[in-house]
C-alpha atoms as a PDB file:
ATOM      1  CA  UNK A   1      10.054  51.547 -11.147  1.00  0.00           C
ATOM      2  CA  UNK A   2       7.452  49.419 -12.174  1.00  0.00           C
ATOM      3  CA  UNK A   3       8.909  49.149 -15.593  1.00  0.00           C
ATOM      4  CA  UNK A   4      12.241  48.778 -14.951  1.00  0.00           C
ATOM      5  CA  UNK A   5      11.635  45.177 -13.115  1.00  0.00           C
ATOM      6  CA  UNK A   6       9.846  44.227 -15.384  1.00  0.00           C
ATOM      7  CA  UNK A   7      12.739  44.401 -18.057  1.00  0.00           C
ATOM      8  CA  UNK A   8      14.906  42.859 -15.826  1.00  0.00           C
ATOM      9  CA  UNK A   9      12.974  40.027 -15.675  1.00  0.00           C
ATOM     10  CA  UNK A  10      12.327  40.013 -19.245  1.00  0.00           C
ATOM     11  CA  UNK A  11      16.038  40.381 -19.493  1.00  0.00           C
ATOM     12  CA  UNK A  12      16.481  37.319 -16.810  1.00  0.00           C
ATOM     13  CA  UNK A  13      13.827  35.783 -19.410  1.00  0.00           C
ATOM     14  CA  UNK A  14      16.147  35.964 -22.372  1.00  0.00           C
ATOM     15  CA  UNK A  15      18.918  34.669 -20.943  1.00  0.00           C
ATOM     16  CA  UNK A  16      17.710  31.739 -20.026  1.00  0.00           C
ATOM     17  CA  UNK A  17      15.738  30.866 -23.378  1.00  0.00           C
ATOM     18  CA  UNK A  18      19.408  31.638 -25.029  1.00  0.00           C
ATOM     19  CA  UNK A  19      21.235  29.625 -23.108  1.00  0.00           C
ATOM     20  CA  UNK A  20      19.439  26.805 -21.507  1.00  0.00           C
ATOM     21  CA  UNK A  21      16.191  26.193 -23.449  1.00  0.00           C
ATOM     22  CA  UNK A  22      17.397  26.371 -27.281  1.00  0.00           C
ATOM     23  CA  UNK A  23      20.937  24.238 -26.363  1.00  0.00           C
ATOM     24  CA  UNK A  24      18.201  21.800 -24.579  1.00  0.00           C
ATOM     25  CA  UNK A  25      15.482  22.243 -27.877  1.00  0.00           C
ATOM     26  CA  UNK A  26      18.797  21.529 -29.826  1.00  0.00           C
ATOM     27  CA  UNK A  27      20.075  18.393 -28.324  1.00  0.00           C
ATOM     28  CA  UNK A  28      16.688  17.076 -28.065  1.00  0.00           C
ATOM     29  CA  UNK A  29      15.815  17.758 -31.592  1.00  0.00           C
ATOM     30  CA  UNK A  30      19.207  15.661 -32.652  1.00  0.00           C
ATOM     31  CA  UNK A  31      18.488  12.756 -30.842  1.00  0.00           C
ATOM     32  CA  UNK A  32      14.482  12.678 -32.079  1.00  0.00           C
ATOM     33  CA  UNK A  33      16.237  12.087 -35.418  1.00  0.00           C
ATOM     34  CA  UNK A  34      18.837   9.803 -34.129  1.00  0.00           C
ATOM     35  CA  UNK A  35      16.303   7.822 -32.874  1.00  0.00           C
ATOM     36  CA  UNK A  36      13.793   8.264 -35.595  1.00  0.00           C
ATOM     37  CA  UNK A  37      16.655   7.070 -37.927  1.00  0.00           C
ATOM     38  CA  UNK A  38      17.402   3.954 -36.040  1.00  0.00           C
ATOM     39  CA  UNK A  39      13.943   3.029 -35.905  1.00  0.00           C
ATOM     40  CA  UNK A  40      13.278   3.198 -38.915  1.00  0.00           C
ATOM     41  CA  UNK A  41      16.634   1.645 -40.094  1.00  0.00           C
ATOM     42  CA  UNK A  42      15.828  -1.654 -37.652  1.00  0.00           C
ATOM     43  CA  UNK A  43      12.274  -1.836 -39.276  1.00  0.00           C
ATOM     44  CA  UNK A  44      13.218  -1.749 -42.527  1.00  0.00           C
ATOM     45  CA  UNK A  45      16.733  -3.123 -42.694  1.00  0.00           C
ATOM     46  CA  UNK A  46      18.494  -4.549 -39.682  1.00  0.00           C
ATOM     47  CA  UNK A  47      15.903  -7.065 -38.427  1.00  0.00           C
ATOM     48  CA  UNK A  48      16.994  -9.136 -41.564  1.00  0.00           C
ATOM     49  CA  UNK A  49      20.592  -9.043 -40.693  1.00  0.00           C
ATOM     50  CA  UNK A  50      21.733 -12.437 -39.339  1.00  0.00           C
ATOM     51  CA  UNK A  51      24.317 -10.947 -37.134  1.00  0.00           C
ATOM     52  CA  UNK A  52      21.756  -8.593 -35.342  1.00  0.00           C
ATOM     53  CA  UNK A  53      19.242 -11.358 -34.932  1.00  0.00           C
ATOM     54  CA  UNK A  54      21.837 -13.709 -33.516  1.00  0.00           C
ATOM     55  CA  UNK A  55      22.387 -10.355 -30.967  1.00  0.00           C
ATOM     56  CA  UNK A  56      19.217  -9.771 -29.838  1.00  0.00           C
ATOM     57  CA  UNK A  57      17.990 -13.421 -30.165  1.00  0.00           C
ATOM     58  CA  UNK A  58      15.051 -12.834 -32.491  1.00  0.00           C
ATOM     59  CA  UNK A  59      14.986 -15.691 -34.608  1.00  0.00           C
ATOM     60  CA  UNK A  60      16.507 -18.939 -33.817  1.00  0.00           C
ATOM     61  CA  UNK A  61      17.267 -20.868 -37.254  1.00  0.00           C
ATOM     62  CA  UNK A  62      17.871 -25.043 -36.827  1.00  0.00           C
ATOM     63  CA  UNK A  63      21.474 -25.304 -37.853  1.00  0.00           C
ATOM     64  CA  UNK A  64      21.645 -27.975 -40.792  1.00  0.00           C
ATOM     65  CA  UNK A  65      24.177 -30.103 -41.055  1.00  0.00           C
ATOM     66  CA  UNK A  66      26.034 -29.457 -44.414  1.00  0.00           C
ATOM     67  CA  UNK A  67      26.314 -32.493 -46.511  1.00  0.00           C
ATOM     68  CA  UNK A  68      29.910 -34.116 -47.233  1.00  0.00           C
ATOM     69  CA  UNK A  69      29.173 -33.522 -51.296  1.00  0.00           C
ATOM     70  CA  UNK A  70      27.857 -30.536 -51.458  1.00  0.00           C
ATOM     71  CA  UNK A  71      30.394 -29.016 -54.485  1.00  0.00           C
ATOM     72  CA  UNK A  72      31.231 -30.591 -58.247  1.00  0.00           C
ATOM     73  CA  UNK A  73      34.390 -31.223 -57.293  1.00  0.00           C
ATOM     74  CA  UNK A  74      34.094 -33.347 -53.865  1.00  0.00           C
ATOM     75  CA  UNK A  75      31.766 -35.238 -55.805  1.00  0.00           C
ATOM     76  CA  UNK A  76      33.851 -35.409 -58.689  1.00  0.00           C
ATOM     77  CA  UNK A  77      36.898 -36.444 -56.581  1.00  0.00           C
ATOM     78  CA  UNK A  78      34.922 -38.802 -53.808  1.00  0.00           C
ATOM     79  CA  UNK A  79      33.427 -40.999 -56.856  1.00  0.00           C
ATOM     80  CA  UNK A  80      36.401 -41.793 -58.196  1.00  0.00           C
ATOM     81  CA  UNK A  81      38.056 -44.124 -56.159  1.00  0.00           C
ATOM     82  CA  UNK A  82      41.602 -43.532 -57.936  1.00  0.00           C
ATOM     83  CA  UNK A  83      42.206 -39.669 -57.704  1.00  0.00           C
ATOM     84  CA  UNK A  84      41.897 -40.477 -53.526  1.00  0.00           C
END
């Protein structure tokens, strides 16, 4: 009798590795590397994005006023008092 419970535990055992502990194992393994990913990705790559740093407010860059003749042509067409 002895033996018998104890494969019916083992049994109970098995069951619960196969269906709750590798599905958890699983989903935790997929987001380790989802988050692995990111973090590396935002170290590497997305901390330079302007967009993302105007998000999170990392950097804040002094807007500069862009001058009136910045191109060839408005300076072309603003020094020449008959083409305006």
């Amino acid at each position: 009798m002895g033996l018998e419970n104890s494969g019916d535990v083992w049994l109970g055992w098995e069951y619960a590795v196969v269906f709750f502990l590798r599905p958890l194992f699983a989903i935790l393994f997929v987001f380790s590397l989802i988050l692995l990913s990111w973090f590396v990705a935002w170290k590497t790559m997305l901390v330079h994005v302007p967009l993302v740093q105007e998000i999170f407010g990392l950097r804040k860059k002094p807007v500069m006023p862009k001058p009136p003749t910045r191109h060839r042509l408005s300076r072309f067409y603003n020094s020449n008092p008959a083409l305006r």
